[in-house]
N, C-alpha and C. Protein backbone atom coordinates (compact mmCIF):
# COMPACT_ATOMS: atom_id res chain seq x y z
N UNK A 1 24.94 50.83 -16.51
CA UNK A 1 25.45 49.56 -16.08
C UNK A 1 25.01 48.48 -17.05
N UNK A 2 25.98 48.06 -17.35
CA UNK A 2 25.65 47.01 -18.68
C UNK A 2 26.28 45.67 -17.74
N UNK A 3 25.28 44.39 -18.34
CA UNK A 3 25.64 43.45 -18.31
C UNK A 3 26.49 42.54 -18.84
N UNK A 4 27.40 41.87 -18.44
CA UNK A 4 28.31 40.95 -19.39
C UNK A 4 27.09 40.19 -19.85
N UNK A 5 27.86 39.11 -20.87
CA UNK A 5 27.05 37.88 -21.44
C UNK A 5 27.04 36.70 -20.26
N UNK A 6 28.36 36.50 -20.03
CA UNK A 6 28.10 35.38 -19.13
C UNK A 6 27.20 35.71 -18.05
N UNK A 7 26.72 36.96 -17.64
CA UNK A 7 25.71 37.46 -16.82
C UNK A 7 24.61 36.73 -16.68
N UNK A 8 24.26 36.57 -18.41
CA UNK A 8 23.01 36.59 -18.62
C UNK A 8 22.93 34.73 -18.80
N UNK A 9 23.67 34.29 -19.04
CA UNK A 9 24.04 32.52 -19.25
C UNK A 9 24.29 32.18 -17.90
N UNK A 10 24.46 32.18 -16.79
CA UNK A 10 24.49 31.72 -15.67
C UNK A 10 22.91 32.07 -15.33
N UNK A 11 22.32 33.20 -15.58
CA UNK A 11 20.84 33.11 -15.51
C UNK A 11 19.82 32.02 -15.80
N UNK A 12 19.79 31.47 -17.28
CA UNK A 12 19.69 31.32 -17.96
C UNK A 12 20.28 29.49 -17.50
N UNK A 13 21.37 29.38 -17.32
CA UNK A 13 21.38 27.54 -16.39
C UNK A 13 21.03 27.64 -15.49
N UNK A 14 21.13 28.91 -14.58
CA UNK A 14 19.99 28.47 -13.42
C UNK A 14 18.67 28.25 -13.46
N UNK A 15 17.86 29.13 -14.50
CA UNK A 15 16.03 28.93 -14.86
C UNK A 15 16.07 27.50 -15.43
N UNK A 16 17.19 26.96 -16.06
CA UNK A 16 17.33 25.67 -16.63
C UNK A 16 17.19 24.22 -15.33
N UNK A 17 17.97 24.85 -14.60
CA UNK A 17 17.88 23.66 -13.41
C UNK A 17 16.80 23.67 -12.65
N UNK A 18 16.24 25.12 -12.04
CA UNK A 18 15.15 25.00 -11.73
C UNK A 18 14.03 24.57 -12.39
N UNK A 19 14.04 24.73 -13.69
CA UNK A 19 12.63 23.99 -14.06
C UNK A 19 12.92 22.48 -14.23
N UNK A 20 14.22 22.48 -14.21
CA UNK A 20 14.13 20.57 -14.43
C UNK A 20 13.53 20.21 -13.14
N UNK A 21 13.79 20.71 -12.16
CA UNK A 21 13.86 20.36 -10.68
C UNK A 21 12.77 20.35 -10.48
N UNK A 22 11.82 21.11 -11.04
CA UNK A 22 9.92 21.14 -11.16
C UNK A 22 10.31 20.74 -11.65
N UNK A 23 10.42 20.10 -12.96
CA UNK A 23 9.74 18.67 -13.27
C UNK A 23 10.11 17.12 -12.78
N UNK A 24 11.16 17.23 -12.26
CA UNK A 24 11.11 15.93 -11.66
C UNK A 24 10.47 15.45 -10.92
N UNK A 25 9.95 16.66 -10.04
CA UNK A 25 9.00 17.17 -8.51
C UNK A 25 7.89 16.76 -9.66
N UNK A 26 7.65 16.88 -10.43
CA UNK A 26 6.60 17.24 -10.83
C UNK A 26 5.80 15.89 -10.90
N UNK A 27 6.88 15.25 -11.83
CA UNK A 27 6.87 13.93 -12.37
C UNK A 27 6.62 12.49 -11.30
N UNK A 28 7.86 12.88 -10.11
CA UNK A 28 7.57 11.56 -9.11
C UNK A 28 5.99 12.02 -8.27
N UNK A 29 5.31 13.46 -7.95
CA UNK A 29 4.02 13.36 -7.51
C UNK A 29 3.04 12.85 -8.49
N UNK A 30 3.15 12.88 -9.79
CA UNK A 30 2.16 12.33 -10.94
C UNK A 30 1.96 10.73 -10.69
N UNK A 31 3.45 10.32 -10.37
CA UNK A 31 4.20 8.59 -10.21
C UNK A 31 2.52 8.85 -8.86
N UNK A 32 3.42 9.39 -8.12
CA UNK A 32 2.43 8.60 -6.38
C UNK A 32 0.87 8.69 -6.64
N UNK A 33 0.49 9.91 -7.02
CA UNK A 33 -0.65 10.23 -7.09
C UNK A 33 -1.44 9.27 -8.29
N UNK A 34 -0.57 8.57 -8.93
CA UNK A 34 -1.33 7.04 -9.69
C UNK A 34 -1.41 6.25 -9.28
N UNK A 35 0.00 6.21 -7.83
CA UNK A 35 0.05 4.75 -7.73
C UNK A 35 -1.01 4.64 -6.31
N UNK A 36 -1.43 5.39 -5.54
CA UNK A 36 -2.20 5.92 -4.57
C UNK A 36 -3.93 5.76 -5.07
N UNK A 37 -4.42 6.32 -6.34
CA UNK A 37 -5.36 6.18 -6.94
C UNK A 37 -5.87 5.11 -8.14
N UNK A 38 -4.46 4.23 -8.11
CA UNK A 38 -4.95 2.64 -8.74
C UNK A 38 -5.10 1.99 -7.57
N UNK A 39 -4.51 1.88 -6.11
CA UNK A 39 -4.35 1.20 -4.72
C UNK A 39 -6.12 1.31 -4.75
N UNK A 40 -6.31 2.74 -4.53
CA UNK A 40 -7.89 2.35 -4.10
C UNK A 40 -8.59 1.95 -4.73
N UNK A 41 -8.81 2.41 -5.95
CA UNK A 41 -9.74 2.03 -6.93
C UNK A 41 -9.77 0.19 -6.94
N UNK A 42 -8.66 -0.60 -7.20
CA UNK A 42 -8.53 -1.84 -7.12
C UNK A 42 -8.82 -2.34 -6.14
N UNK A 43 -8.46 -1.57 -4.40
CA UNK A 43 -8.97 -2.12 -3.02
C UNK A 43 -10.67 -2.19 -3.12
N UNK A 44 -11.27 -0.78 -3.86
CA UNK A 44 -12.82 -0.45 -3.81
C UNK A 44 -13.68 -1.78 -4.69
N UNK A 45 -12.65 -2.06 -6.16
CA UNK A 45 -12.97 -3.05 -7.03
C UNK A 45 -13.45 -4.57 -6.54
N UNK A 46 -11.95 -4.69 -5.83
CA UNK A 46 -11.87 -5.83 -5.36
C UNK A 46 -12.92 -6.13 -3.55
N UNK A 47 -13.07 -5.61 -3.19
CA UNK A 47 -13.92 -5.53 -1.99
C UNK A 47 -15.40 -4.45 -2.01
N UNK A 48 -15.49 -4.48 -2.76
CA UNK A 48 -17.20 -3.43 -2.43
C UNK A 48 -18.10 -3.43 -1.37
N UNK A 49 -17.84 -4.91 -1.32
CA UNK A 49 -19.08 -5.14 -0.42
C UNK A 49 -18.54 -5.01 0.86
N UNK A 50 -17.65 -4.51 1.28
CA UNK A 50 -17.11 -3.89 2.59
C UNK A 50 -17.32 -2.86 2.59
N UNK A 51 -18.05 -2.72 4.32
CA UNK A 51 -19.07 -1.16 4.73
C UNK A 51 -17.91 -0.25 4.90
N UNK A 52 -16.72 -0.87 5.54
CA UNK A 52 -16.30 0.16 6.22
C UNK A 52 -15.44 1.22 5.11
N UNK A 53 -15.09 0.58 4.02
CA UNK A 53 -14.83 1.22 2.67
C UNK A 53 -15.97 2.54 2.22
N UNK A 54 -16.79 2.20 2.34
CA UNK A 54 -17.61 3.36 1.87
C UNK A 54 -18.22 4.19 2.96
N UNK A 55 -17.90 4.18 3.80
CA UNK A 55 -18.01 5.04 5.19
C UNK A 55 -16.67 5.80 5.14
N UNK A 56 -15.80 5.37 5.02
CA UNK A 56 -14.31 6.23 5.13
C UNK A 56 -14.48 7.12 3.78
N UNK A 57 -14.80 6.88 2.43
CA UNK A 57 -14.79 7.15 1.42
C UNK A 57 -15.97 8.31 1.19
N UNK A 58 -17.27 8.67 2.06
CA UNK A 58 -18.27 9.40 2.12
C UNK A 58 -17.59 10.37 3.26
N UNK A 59 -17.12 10.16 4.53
CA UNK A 59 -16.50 11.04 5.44
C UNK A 59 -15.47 11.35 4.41
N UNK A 60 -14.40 11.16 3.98
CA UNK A 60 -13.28 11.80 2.91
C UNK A 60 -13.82 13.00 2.20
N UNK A 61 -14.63 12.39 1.54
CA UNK A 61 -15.66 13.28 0.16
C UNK A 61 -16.06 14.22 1.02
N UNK A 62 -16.77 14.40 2.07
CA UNK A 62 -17.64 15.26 2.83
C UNK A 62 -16.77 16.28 3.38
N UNK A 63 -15.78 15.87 4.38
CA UNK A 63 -14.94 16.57 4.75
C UNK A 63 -13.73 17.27 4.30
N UNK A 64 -13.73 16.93 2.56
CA UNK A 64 -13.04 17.91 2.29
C UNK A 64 -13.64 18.47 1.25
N UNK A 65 -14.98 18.72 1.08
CA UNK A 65 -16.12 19.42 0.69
C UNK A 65 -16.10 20.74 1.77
N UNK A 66 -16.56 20.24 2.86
CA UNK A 66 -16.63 21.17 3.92
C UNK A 66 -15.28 22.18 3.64
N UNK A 67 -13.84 21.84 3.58
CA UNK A 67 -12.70 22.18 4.42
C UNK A 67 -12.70 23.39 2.89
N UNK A 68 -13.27 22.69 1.62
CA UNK A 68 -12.74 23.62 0.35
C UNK A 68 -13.68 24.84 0.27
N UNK A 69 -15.05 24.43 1.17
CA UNK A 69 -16.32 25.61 1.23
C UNK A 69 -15.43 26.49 1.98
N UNK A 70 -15.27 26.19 3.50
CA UNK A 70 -14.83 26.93 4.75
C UNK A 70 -13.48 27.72 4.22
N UNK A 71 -12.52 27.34 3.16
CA UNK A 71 -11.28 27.80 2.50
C UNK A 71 -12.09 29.50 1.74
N UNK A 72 -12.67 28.85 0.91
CA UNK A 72 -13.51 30.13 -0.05
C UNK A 72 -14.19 31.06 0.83
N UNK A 73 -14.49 30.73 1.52
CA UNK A 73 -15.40 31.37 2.61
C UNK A 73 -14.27 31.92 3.29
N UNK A 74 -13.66 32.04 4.25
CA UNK A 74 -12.60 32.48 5.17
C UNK A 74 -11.31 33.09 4.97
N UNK A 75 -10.87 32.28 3.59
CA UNK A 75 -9.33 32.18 3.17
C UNK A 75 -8.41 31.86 4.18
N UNK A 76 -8.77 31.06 4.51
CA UNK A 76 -6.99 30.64 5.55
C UNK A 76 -7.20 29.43 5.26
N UNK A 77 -5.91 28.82 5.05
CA UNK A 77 -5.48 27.68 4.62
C UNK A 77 -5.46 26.44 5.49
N UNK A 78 -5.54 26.55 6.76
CA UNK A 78 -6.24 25.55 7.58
C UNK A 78 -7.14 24.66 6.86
N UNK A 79 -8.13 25.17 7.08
CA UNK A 79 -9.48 24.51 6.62
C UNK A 79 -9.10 23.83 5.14
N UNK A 80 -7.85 23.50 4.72
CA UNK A 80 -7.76 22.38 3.53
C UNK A 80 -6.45 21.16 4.21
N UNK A 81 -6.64 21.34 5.44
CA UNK A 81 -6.50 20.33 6.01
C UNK A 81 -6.86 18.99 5.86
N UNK A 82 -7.88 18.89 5.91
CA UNK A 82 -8.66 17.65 6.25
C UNK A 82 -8.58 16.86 4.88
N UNK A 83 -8.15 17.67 3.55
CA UNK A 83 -8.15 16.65 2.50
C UNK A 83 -6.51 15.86 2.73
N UNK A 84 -5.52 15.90 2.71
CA UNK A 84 -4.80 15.15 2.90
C UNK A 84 -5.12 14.07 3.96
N UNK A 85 -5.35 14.38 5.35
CA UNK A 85 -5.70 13.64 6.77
C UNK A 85 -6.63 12.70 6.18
N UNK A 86 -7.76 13.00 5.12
CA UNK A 86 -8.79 12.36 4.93
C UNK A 86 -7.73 11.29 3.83
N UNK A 87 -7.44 11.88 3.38
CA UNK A 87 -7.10 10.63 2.25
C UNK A 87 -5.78 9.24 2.32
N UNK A 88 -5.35 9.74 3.58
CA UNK A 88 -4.44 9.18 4.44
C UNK A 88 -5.14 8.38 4.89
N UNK A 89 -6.18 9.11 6.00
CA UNK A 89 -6.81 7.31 6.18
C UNK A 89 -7.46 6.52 5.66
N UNK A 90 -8.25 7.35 4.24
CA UNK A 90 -8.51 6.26 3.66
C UNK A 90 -7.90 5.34 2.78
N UNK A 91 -6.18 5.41 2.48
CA UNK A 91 -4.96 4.36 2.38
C UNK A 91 -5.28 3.61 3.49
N UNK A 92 -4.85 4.17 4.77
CA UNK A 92 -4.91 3.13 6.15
C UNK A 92 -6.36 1.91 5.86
N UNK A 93 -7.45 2.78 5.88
CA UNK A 93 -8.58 1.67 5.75
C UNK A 93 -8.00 0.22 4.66
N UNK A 94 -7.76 1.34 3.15
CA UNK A 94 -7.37 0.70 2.42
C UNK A 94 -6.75 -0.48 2.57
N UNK A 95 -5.15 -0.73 3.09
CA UNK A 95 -4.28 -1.37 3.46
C UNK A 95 -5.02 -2.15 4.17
N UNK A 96 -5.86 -1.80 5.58
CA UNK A 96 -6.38 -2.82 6.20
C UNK A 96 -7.39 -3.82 5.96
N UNK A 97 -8.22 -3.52 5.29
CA UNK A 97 -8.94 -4.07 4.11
C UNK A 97 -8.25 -5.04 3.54
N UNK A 98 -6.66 -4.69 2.77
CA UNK A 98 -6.45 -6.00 1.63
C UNK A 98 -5.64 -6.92 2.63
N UNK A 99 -5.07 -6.00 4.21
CA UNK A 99 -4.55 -7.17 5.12
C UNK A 99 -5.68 -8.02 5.63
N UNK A 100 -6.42 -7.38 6.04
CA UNK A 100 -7.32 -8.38 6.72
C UNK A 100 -8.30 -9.28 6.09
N UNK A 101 -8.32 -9.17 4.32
CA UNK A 101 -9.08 -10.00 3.69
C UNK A 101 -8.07 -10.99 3.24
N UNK A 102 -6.71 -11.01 3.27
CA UNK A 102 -5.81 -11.57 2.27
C UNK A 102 -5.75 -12.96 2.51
N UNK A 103 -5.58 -13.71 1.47
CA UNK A 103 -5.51 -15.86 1.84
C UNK A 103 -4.51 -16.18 2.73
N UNK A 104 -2.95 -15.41 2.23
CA UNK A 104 -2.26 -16.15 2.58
C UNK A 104 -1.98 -16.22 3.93
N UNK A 105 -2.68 -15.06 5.22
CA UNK A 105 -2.51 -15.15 6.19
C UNK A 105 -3.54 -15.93 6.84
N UNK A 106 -4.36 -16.30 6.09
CA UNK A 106 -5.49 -16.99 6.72
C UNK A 106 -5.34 -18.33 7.71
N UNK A 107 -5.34 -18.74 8.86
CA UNK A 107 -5.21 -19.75 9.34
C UNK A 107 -5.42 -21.31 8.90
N UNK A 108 -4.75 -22.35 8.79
CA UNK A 108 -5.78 -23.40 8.75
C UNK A 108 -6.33 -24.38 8.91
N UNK A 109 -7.31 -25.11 8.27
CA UNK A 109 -8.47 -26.10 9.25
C UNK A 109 -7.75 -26.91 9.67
N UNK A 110 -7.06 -27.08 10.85
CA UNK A 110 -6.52 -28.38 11.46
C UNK A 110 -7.18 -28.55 12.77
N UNK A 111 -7.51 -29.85 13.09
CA UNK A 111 -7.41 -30.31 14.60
C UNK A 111 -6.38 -30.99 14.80
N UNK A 112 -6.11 -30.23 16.02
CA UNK A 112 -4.78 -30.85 16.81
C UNK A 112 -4.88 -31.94 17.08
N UNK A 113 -6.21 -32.79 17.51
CA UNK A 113 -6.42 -33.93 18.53
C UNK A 113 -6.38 -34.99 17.41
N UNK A 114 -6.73 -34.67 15.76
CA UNK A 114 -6.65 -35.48 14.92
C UNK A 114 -5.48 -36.13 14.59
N UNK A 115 -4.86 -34.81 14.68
CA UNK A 115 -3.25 -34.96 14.19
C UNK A 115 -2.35 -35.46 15.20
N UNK A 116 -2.51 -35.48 16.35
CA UNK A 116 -2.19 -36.47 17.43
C UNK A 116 -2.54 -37.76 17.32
N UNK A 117 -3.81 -38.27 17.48
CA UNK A 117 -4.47 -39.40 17.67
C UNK A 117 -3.65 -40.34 16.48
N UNK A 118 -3.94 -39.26 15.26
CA UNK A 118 -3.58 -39.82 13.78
C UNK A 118 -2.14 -40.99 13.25
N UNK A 119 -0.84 -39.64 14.44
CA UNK A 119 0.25 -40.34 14.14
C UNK A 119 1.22 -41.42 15.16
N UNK A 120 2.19 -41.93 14.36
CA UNK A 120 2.57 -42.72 15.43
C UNK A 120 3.76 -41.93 16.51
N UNK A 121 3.66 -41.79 17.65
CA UNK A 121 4.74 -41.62 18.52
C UNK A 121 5.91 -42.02 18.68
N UNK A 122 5.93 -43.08 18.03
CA UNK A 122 7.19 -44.28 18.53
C UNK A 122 8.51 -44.74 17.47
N UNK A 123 7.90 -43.97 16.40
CA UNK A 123 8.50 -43.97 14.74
C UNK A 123 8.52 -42.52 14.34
N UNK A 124 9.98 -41.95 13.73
CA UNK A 124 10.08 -40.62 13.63
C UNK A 124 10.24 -40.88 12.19
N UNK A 125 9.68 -39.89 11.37
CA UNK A 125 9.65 -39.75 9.85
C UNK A 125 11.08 -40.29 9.69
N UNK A 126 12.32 -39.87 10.04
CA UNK A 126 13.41 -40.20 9.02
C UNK A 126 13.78 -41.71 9.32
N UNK A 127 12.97 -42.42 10.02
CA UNK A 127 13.05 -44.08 10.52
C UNK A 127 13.14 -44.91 9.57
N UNK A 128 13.34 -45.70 8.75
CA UNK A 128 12.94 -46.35 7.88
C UNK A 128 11.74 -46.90 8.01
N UNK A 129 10.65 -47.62 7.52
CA UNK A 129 9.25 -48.32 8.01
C UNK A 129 10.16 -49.69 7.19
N UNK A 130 9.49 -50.29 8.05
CA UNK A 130 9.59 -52.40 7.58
C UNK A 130 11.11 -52.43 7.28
N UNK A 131 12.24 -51.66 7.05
CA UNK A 131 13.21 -52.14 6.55
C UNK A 131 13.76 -51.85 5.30
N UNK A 132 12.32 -51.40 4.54
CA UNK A 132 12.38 -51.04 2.95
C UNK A 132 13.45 -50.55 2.41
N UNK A 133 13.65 -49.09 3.31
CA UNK A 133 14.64 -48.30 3.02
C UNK A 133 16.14 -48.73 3.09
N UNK A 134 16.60 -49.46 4.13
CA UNK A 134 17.39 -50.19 4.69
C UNK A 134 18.09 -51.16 3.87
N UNK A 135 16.90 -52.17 3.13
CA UNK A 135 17.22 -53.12 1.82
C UNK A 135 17.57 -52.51 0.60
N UNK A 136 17.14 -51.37 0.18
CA UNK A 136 17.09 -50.79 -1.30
C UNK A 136 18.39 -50.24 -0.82
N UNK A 137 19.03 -49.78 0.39
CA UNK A 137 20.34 -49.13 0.23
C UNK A 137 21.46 -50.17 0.45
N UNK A 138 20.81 -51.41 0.69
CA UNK A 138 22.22 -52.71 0.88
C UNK A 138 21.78 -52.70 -0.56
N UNK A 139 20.92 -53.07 -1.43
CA UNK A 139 21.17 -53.37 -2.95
C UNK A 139 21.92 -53.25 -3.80
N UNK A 140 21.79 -51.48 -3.30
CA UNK A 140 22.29 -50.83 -4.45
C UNK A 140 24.11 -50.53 -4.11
């Protein structure tokens, strides 16, 4: 049993598509897995002195220490669980961290009773004051 040629060329674009297909796979996990490991590094940079950062970041490390021992040890694939789960929440921490430190949601210093007391009730901004406005538009 002999093979035609085109046999062997339909082979041959298929090993072609499949490896493009790994590499595209290949390529957008390289993309996340930078853009995932500049997120923290810059969240860790920019905030250090936040505990709860290095508590999530020592449980991470630890527990998937444990999960890669218990893997070698056992062989079942369970036990490499915990590194994804772990590194998931430490995005979540992450994220919450740059939400809950961030300016622009920050509230600000006003008193109400100032800003009451302050203005007048009886005159609405688009009023003219003294007339001013009133004269400069008969002028002109």
């Amino acid at each position: 049993m002999s093979k035609s040629k085109n046999h062997y060329k339909n082979e041959t674009e298929l090993a072609g598509g499949v490896v493009t297909i790994y590499l595209v796979v290949l390529l957008a996990v390289a993309y996340v897995v930078f853009k995932v490991s500049f997120f923290i590094v810059l969240t860790f940079c920019k905030f250090y002195r936040i505990k709860w950062l290095w508590v999530i970041l020592v449980s991470v490390v630890a527990l998937s220490a444990a999960g890669v021992i218990l893997f070698k040890v056992f062989a079942v694939v369970a036990f490499l669980l915990p590194i994804p789960l772990g590194i998931v929440a430490l995005l979540i921490t992450c994220l919450a961290v740059q939400l809950n430190c961030r300016e622009t949601l920050l509230r600000e210093n006003v008193n109400i009773f100032q800003d009451m007391l302050g203005t007048s009730w009886w005159s609405s901004d688009s009023a003219p004051r003294n007339g001013v406005e009133h004269e400069q538009s008969l002028a002109a």
